[in-house]
Protein backbone atom coordinates (compact mmCIF):
# COMPACT_ATOMS: atom_id res chain seq x y z
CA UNK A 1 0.00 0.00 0.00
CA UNK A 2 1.31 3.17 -1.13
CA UNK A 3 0.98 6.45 1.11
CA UNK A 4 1.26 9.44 -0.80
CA UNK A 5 0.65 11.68 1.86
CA UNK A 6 3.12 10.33 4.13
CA UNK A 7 6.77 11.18 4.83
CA UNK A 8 9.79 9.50 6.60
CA UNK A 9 12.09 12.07 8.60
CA UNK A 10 15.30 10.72 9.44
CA UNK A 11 17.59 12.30 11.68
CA UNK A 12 21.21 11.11 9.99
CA UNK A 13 23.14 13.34 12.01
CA UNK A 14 23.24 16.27 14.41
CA UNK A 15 26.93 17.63 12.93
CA UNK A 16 26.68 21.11 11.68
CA UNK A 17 29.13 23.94 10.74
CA UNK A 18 27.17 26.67 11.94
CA UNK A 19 27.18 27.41 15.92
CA UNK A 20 23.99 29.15 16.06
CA UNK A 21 22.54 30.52 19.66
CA UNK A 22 18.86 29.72 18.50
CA UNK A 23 19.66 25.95 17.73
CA UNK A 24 17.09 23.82 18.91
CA UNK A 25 18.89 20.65 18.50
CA UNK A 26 21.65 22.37 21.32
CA UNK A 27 24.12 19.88 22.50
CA UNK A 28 22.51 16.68 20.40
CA UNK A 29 25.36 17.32 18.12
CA UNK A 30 27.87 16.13 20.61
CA UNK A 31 25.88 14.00 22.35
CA UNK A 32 24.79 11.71 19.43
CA UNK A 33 26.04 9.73 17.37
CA UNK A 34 25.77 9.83 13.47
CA UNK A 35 23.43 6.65 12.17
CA UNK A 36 25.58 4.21 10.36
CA UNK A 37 25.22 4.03 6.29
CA UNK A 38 23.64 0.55 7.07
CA UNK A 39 21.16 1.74 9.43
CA UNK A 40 20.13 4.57 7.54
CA UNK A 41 19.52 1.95 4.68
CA UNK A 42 17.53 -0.50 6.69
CA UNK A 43 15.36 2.18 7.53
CA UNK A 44 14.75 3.18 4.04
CA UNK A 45 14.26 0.01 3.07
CA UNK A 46 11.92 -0.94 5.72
CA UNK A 47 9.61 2.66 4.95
CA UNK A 48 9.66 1.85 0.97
CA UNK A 49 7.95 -1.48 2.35
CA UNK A 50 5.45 0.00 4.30
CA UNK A 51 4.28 2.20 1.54
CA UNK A 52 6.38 5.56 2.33
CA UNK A 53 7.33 7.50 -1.37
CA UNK A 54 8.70 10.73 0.02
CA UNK A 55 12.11 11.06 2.53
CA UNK A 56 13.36 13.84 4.37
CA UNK A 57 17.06 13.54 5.51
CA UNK A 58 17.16 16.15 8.59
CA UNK A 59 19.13 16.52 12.28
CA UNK A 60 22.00 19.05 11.90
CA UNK A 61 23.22 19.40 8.46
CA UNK A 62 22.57 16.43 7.03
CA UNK A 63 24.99 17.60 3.57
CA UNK A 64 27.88 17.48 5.65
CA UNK A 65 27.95 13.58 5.55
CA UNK A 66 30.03 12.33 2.64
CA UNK A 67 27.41 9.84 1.65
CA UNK A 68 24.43 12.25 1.26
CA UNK A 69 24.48 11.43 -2.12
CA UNK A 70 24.51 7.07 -2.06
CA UNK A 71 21.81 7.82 0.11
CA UNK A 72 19.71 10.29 -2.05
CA UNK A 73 20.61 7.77 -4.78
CA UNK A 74 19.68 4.72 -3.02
CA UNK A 75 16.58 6.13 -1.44
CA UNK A 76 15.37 6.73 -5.34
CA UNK A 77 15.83 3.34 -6.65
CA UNK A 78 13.84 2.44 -3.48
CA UNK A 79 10.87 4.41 -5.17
């Protein structure tokens, strides 16, 4: 079953560059670790199978991990 209207958020990491005083995510970004290439996939995986067609990759700034784009790419071919 497909759900249009539905979204997966997933947090892949809380690094950022920016240090900014109005950061709601505060100290997660030294606190937490990044999600591991293979988790993130198992959770994409598991989401395409339960329907979900749309991803957002969020936390920090998500564009600072070097495999933003494998996961992008594999997160397509998931549908």
């Amino acid at each position: 079953m497909t759900r249009p209207d539905k979204r997966i958020d997933i947090k892949i990491t809380y690094q950022c560059n920016k240090n900014c005083k109005f950061c709601g995510k505060g100290n997660q970004r030294l606190l937490t670790p990044d999600k591991s290439t293979s988790e993130i996939k198992k959770i994409l995986t598991e989401s395409a199978q339960e329907g979900y067609r749309e991803v957002v990759f969020t936390g920090g700034e998500p564009t600072l991990r070097e495999n933003i784009l494998n996961l992008v790419s594999f997160s397509k071919k998931l549908g």
